[in-house]
C-alpha atoms as a PDB file:
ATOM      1  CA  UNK A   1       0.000   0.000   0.000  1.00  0.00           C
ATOM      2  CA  UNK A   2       1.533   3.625  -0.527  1.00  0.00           C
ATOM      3  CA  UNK A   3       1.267   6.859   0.365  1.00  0.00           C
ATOM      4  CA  UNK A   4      -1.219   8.484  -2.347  1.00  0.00           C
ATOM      5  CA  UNK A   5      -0.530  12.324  -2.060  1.00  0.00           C
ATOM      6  CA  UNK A   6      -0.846  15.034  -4.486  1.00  0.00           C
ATOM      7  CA  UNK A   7      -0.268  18.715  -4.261  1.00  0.00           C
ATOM      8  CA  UNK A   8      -1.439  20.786  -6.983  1.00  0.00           C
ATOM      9  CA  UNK A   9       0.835  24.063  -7.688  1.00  0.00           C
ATOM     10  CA  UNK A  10      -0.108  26.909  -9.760  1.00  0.00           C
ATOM     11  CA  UNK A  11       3.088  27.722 -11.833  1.00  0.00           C
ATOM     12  CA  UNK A  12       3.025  30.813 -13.022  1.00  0.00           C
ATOM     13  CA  UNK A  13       5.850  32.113 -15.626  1.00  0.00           C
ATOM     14  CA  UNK A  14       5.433  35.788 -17.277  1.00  0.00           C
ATOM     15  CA  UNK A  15       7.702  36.283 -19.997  1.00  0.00           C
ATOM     16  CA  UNK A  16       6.242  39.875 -21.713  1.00  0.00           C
ATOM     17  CA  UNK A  17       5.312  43.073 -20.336  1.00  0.00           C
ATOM     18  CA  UNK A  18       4.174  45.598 -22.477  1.00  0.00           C
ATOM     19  CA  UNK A  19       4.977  48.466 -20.171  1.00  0.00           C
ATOM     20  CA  UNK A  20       7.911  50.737 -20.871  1.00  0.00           C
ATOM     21  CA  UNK A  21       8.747  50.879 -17.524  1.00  0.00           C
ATOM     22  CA  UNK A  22       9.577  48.557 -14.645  1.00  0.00           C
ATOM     23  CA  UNK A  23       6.208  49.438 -12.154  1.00  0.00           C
ATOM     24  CA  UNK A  24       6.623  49.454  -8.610  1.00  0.00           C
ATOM     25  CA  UNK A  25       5.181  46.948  -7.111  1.00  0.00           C
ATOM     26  CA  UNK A  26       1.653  47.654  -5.400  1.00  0.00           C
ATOM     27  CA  UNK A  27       0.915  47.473  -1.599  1.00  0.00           C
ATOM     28  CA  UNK A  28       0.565  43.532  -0.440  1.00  0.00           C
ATOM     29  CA  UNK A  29      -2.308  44.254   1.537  1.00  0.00           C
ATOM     30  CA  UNK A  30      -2.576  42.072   4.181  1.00  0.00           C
ATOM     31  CA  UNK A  31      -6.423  40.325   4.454  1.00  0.00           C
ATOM     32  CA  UNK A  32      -8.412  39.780   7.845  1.00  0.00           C
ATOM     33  CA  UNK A  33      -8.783  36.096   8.692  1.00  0.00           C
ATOM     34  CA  UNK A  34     -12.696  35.757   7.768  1.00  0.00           C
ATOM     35  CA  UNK A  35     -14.586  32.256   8.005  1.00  0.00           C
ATOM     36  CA  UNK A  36     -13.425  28.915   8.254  1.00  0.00           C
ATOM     37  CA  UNK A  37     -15.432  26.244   6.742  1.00  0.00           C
ATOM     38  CA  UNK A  38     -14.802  22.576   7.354  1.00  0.00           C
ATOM     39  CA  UNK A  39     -16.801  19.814   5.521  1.00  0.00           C
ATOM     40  CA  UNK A  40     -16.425  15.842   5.409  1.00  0.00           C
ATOM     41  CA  UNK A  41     -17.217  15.325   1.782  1.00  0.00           C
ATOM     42  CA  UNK A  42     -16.721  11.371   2.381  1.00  0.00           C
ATOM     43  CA  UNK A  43     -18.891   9.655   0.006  1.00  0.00           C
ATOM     44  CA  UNK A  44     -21.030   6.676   1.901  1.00  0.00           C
ATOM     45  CA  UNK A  45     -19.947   3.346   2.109  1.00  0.00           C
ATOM     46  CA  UNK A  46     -16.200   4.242   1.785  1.00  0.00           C
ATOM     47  CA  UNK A  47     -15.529   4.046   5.793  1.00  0.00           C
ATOM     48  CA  UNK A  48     -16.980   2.320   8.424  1.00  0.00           C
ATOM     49  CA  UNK A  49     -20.275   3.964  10.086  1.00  0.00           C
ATOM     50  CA  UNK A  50     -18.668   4.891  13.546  1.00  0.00           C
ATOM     51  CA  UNK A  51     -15.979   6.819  12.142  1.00  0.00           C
ATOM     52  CA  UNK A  52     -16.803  10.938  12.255  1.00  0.00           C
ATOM     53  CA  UNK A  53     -14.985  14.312  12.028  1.00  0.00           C
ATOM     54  CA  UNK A  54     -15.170  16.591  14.124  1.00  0.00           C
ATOM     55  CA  UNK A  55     -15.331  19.554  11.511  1.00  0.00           C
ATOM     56  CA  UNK A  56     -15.447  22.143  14.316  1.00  0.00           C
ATOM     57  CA  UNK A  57     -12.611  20.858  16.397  1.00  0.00           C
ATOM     58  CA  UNK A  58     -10.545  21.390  13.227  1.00  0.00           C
ATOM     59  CA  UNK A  59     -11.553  24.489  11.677  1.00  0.00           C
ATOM     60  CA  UNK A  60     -10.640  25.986  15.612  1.00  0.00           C
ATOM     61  CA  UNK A  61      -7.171  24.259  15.254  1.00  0.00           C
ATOM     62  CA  UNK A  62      -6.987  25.514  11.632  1.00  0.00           C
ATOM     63  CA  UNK A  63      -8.024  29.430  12.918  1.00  0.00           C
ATOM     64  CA  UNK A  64      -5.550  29.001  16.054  1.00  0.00           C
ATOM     65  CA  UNK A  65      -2.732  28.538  13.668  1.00  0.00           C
ATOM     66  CA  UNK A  66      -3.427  30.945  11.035  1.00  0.00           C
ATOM     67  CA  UNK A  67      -4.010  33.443  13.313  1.00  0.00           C
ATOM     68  CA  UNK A  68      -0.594  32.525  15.607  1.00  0.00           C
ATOM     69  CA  UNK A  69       1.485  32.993  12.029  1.00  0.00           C
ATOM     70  CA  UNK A  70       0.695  36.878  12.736  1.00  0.00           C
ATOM     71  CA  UNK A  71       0.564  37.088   9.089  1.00  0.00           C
ATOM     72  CA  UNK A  72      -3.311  38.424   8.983  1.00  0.00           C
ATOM     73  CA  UNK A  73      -4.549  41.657   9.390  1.00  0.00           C
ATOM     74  CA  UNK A  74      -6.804  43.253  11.888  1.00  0.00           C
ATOM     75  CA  UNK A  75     -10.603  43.478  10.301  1.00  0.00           C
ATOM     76  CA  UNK A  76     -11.674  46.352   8.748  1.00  0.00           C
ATOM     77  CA  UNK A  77     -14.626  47.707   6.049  1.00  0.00           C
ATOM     78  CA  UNK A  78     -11.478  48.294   4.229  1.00  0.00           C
ATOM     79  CA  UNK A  79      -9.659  45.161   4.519  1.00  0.00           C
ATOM     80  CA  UNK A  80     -10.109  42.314   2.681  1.00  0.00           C
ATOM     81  CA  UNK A  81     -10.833  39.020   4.279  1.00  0.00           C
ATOM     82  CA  UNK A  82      -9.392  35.765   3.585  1.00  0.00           C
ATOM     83  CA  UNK A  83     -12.444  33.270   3.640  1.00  0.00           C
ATOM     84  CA  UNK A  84     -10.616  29.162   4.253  1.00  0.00           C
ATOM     85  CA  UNK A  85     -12.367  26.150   3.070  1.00  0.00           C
ATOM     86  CA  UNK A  86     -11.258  22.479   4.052  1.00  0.00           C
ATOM     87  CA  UNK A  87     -13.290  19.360   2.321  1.00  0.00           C
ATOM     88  CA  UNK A  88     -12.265  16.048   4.011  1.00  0.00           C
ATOM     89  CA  UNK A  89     -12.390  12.815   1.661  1.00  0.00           C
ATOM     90  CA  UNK A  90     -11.668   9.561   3.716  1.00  0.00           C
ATOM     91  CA  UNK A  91     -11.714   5.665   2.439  1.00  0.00           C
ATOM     92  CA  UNK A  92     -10.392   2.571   4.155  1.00  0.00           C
ATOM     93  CA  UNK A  93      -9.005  -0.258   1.615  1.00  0.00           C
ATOM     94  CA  UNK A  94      -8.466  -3.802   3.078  1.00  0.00           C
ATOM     95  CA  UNK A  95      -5.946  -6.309   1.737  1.00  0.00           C
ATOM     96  CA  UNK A  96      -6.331  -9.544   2.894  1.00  0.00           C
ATOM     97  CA  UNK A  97      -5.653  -8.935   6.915  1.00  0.00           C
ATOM     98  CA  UNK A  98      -4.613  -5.719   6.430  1.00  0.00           C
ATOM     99  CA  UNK A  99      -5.905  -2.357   5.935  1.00  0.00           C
ATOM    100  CA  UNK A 100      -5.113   1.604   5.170  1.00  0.00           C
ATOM    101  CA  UNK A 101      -6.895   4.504   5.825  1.00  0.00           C
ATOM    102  CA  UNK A 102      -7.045   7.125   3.169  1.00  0.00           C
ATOM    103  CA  UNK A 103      -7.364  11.112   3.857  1.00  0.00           C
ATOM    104  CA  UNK A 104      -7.609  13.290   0.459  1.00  0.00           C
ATOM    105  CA  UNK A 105      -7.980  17.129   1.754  1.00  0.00           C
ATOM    106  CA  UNK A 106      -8.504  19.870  -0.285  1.00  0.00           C
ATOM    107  CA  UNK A 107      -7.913  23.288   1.214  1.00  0.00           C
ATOM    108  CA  UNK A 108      -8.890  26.543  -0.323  1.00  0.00           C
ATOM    109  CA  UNK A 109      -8.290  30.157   0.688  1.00  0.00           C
ATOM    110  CA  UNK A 110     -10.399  32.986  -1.414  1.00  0.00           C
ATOM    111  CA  UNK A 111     -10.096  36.921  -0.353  1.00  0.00           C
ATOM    112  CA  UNK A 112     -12.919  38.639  -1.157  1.00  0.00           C
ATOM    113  CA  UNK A 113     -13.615  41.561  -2.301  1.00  0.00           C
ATOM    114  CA  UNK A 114     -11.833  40.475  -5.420  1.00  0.00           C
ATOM    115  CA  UNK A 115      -9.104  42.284  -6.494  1.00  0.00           C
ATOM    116  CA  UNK A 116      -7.645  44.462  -3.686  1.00  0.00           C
ATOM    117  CA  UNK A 117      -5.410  41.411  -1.827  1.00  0.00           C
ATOM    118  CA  UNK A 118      -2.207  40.048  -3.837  1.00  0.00           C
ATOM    119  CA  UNK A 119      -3.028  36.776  -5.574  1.00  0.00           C
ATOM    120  CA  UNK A 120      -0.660  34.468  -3.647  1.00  0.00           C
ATOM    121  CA  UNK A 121      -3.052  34.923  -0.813  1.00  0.00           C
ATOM    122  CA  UNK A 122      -5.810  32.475  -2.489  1.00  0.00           C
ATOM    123  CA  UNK A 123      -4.375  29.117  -3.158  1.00  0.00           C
ATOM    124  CA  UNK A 124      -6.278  25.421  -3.747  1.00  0.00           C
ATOM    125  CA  UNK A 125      -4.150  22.348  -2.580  1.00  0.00           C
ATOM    126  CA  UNK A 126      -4.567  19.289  -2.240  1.00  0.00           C
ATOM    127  CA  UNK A 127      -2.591  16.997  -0.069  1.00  0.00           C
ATOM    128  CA  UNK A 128      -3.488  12.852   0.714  1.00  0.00           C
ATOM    129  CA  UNK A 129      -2.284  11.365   3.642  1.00  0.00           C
ATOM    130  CA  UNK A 130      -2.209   7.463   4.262  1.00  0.00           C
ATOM    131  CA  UNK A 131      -1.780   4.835   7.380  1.00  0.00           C
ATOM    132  CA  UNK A 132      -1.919   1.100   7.210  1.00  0.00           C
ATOM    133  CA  UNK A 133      -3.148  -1.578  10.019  1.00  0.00           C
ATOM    134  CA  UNK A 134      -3.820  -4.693  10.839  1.00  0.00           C
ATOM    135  CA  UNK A 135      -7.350  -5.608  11.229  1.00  0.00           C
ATOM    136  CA  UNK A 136      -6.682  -8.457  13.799  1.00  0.00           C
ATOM    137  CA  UNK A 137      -6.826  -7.058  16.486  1.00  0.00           C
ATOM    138  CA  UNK A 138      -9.537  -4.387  15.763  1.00  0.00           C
ATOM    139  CA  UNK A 139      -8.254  -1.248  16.361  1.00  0.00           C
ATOM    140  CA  UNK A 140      -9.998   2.163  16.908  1.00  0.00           C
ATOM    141  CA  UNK A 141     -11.189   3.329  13.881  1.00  0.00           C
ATOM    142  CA  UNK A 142     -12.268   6.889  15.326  1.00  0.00           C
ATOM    143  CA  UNK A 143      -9.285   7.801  16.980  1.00  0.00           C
ATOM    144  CA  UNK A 144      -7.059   6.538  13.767  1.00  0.00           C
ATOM    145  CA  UNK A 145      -8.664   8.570  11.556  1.00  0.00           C
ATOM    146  CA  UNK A 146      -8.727  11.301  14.088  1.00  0.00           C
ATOM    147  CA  UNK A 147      -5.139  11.259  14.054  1.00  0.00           C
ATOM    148  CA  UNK A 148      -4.674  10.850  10.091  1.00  0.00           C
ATOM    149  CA  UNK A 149      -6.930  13.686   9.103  1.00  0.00           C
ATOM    150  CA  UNK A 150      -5.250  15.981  11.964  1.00  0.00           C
ATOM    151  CA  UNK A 151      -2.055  15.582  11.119  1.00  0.00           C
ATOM    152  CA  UNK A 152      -2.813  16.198   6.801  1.00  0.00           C
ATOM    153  CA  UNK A 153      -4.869  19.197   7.468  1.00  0.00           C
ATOM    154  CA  UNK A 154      -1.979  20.669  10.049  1.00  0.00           C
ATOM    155  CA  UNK A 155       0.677  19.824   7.000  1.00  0.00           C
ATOM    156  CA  UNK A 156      -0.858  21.544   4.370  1.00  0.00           C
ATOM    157  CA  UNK A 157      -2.088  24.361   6.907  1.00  0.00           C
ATOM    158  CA  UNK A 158       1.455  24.812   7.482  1.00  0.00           C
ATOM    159  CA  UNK A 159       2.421  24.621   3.629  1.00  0.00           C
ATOM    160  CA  UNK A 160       0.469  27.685   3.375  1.00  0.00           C
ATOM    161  CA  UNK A 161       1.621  29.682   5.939  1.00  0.00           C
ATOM    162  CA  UNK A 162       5.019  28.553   4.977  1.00  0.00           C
ATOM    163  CA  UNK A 163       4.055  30.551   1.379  1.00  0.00           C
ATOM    164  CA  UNK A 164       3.070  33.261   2.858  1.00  0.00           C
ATOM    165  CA  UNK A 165       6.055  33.770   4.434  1.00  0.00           C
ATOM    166  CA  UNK A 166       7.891  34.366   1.633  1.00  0.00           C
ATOM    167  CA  UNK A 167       6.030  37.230   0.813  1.00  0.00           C
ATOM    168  CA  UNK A 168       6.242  38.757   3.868  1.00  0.00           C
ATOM    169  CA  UNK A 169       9.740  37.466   5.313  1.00  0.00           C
ATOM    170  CA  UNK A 170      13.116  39.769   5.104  1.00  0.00           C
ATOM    171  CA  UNK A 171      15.264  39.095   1.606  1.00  0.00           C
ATOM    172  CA  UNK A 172      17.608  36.874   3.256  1.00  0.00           C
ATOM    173  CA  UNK A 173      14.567  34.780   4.654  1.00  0.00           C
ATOM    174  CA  UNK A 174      13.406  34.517   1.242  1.00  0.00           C
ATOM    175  CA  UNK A 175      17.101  33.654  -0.275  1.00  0.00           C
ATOM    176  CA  UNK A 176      17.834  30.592   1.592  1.00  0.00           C
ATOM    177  CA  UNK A 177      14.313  28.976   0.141  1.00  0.00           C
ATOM    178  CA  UNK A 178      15.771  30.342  -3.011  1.00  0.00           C
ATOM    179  CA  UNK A 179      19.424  27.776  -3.005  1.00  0.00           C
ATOM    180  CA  UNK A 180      17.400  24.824  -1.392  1.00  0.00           C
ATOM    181  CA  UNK A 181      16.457  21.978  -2.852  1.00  0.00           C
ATOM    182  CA  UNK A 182      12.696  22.663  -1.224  1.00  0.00           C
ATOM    183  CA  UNK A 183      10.358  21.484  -4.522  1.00  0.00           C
ATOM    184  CA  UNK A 184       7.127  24.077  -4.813  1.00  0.00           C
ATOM    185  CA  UNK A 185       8.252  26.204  -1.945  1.00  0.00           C
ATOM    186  CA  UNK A 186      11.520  27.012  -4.554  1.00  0.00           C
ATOM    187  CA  UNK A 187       9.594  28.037  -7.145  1.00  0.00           C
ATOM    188  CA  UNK A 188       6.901  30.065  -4.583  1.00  0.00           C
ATOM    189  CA  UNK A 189      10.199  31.800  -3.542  1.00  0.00           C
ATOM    190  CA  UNK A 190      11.289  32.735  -6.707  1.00  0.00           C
ATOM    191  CA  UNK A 191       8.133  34.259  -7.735  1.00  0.00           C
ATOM    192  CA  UNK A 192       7.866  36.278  -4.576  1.00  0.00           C
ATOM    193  CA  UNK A 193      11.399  37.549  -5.540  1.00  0.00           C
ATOM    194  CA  UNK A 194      10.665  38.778  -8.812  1.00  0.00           C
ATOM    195  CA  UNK A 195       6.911  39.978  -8.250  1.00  0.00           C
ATOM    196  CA  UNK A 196       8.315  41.849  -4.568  1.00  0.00           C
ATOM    197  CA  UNK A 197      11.144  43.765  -6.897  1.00  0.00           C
ATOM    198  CA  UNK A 198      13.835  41.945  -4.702  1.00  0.00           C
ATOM    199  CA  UNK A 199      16.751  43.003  -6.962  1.00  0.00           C
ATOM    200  CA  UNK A 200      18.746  41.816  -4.493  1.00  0.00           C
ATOM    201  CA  UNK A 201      18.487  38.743  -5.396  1.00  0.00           C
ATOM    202  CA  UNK A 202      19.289  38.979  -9.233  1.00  0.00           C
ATOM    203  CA  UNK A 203      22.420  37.119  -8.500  1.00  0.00           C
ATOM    204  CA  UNK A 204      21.133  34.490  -7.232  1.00  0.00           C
ATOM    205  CA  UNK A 205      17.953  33.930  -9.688  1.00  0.00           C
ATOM    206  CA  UNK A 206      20.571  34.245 -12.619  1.00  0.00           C
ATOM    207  CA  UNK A 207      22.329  31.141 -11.359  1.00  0.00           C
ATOM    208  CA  UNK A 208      18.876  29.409 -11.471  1.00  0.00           C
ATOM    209  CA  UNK A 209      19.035  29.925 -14.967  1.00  0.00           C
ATOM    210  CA  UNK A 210      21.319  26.693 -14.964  1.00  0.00           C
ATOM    211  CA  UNK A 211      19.765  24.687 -12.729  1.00  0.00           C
ATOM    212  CA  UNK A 212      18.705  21.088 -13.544  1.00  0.00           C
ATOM    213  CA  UNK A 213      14.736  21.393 -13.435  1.00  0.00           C
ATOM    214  CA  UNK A 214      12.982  23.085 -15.524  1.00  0.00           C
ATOM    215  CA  UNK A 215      10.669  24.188 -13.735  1.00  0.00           C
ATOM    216  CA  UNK A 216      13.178  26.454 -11.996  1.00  0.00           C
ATOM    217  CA  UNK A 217      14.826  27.829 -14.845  1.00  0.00           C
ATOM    218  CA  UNK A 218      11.602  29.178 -16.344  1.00  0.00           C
ATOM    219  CA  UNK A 219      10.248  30.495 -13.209  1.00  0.00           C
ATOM    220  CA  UNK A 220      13.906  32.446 -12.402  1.00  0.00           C
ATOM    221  CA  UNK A 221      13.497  33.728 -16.009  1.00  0.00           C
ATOM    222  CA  UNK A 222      10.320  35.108 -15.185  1.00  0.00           C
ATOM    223  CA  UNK A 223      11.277  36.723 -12.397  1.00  0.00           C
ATOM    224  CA  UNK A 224      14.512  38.332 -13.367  1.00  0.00           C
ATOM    225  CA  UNK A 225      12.574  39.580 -16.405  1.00  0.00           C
ATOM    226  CA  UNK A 226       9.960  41.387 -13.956  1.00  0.00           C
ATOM    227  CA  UNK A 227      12.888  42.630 -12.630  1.00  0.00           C
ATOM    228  CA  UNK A 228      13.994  44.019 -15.987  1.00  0.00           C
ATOM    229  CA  UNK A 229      17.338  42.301 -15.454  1.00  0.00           C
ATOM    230  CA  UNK A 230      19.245  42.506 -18.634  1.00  0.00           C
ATOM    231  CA  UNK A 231      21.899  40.353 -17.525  1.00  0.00           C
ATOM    232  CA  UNK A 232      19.819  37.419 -18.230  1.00  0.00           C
ATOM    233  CA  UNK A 233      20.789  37.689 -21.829  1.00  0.00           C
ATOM    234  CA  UNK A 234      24.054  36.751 -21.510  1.00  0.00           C
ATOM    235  CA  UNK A 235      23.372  34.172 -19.212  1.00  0.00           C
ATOM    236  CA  UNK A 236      20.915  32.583 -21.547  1.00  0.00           C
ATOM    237  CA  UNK A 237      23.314  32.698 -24.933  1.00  0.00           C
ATOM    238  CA  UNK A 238      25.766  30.671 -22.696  1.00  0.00           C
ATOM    239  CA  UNK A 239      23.564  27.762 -20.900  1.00  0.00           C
ATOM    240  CA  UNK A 240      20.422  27.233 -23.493  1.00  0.00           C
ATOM    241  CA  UNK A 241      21.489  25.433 -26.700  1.00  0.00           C
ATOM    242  CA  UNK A 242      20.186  27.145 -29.706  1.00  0.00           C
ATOM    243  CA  UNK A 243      19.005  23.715 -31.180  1.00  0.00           C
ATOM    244  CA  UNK A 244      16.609  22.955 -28.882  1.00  0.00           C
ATOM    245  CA  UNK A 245      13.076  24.585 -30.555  1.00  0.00           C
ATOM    246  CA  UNK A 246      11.054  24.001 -27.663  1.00  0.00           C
ATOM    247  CA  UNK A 247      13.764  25.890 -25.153  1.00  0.00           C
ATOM    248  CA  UNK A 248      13.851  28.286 -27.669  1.00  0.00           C
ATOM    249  CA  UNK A 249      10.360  29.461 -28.311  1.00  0.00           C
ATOM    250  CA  UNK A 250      10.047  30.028 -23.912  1.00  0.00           C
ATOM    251  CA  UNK A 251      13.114  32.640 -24.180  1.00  0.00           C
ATOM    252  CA  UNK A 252      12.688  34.457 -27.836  1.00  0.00           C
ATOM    253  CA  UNK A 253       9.838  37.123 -26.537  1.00  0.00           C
ATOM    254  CA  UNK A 254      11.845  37.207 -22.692  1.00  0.00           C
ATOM    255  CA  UNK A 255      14.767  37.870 -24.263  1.00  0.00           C
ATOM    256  CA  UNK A 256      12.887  40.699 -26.949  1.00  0.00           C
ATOM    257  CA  UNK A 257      11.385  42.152 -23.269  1.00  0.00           C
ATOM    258  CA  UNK A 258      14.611  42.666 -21.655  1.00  0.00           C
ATOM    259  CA  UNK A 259      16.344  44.319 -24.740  1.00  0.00           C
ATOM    260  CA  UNK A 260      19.444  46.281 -24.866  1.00  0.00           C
ATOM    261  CA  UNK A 261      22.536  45.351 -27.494  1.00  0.00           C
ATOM    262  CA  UNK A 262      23.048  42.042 -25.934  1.00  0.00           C
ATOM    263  CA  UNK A 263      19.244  40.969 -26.780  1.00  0.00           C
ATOM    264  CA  UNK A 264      19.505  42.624 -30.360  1.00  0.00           C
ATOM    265  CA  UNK A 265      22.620  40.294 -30.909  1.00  0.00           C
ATOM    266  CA  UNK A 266      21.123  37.520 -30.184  1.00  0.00           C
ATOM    267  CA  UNK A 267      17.978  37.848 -31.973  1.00  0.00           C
ATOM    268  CA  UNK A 268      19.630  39.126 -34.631  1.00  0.00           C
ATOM    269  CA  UNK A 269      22.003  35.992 -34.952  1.00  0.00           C
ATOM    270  CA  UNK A 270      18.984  33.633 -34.508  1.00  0.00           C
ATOM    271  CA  UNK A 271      16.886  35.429 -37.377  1.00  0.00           C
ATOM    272  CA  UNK A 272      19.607  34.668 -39.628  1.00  0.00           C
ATOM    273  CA  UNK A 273      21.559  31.756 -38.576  1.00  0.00           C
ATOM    274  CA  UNK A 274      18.810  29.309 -36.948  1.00  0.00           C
ATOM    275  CA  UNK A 275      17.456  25.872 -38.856  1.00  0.00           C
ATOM    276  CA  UNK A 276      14.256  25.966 -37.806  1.00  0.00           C
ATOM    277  CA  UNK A 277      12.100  28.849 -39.875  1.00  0.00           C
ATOM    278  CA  UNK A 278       9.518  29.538 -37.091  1.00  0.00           C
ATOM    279  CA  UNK A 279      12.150  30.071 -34.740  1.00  0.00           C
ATOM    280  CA  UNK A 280      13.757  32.525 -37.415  1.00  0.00           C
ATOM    281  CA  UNK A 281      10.007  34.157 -37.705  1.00  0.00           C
ATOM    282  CA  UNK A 282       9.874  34.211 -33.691  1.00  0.00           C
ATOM    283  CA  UNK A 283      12.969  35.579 -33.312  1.00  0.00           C
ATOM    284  CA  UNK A 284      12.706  38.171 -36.376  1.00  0.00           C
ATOM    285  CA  UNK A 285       9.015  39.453 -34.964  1.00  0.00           C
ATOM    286  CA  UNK A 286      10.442  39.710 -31.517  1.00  0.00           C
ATOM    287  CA  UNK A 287      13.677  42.026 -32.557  1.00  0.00           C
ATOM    288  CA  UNK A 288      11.251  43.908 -34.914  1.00  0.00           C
ATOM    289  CA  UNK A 289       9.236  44.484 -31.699  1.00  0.00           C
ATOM    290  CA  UNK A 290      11.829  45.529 -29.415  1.00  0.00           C
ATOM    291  CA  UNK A 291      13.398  48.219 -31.762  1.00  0.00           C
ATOM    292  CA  UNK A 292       9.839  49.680 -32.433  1.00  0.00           C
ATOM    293  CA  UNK A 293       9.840  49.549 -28.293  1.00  0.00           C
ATOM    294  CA  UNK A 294      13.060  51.250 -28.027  1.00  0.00           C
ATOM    295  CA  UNK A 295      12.544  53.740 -30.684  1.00  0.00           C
ATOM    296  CA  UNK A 296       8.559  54.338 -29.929  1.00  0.00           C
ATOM    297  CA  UNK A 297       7.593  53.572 -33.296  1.00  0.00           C
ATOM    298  CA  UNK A 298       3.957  52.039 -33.443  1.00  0.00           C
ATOM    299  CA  UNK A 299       3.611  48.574 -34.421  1.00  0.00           C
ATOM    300  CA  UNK A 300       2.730  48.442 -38.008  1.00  0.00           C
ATOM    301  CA  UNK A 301      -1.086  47.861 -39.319  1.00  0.00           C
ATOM    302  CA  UNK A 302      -2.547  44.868 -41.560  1.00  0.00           C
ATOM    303  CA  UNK A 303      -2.736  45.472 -45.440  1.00  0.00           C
ATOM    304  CA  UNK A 304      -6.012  47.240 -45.746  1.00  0.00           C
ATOM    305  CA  UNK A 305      -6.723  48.190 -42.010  1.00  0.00           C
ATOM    306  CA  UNK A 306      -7.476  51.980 -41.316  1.00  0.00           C
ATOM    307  CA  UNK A 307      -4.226  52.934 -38.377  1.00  0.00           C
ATOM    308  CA  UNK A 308      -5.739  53.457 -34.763  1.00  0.00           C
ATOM    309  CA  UNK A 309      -5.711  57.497 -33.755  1.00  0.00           C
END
């Protein structure tokens, strides 16, 4: 029997702005913890009859914690508030003598009104949780779920607040997430660095640029192009082969976004020198784009259109 356990992680990777200028980054307004919701969503049959959860016990253990992270503002008219919801899936399996008991728990956290609270304060995650028994003797059912559910609602209550933390935490909080080996919370940190403006940590993010998953390599390209970090250029022409089409089509527009001579090189070479004719067209439309940027020329119109005032 094994541990079935998913977490499901919003990657987000923004590779053109079409801003001149670098904005500042706007307020992280902190939201008011608002309700707590708590529901067993256990279809019938899956678990024997005596087992129950104690939905209020938990959403007071949830609110305890959330609130101890100091992390939540006072409520106000003016403040948004963070609304949590926790649905509780259980299932025992038997095999032969044995058994497991199975906790699937989805938590979600929406602020409302929409729009005024930073985004990384909503988030929808699931995390599964699993213990195994023997059935011979019986053993308490109740109290082993209890303990199951407990502890998988604590962990991912504590994955969230460990998120959240990297929005709010000092730089050098934030940059030892940044050269762990710590999964989702890497990438959540390497967001936050690029989203909070942290050019402090440019050096860092550009050696991310080499790392061996993918997933951080786009996600510190992201962020050092919200941070309008030009040095990324170079970076890139050393460590990403031109060859590969599919690493080549992520970095063509970041690359046109960042500009400068560097970018115009490199585009420039690609246009001409690349096998691959959409990556030639790519590359062509994304240095045509950047000079217009640099030069404030408007982007051209379509045979037969009337031009915009």
């Amino acid at each position: 029997m094994r541990l079935r356990a998913c977490i499901l992680v919003a990657l987000l990777f923004v590779a053109c702005k079409k801003k001149t200028t670098t904005p500042e980054p706007a307020p992280d307004v902190p939201p008011s913890l608002g309700t707590i919701v708590v529901e067993n969503a256990t279809p019938t049959g899956l678990v024997p009859g005596e087992v129950k959860i104690d939905t209020d016990a938990i959403a007071a253990d949830v609110r305890k914690r959330l609130q101890a992270a100091g992390l939540f503002g006072k409520e106000s008219a003016e403040r948004p508030a963070a609304r949590v919801r926790i649905e509780i899936g259980l299932e025992e399996v038997h095999v032969d003598k044995k058994a497991a008991a199975h906790a699937l728990v989805r938590f979600r956290v929406d602020t409302r009104p929409d729009g005024i609270a930073q985004g990384h304060w909503n988030d929808d995650v699931r995390a599964g949780g699993e213990t195994t028994y023997d059935l011979t003797p019986l053993p308490d059912r109740q109290a082993l779920f209890a303990r199951l559910v407990a502890r998988t609602v604590t962990d991912i209550t504590e994955g969230y607040l460990a998120r959240q933390r990297l929005w709010a935490g000092r730089p050098d909080e934030l940059r030892r997430t940044l050269t762990a080996d710590a999964g989702e919370l890497r990438i959540e940190a390497i967001h936050a660095a690029g989203e909070r403006r942290l050019t402090s940590e440019a050096p860092t993010l550009l050696e991310l640029l080499s790392d061996e998953d993918e997933l951080v390599r786009d996600a510190a390209l992201g962020a050092l192009v919200e941070l309008r970090e030009r040095r990324a250029v170079g970076e890139i022409a050393r460590q990403r082969s031109m060859r590969d089409s599919r690493e080549m089509r992520k970095i063509i527009d970041a690359i046109a976004t960042l500009g400068g001579d560097e970018a115009s090189d490199y585009l420039g070479f690609v246009a001409e020198a690349h096998d691959d004719a959409d990556i030639k067209e790519m590359a062509k439309t994304a240095l045509e784009r950047m000079k217009r940027k640099a030069t404030g020329s408007p982007a051209p119109t379509a045979p037969g259109s009337t031009p915009g005032p």
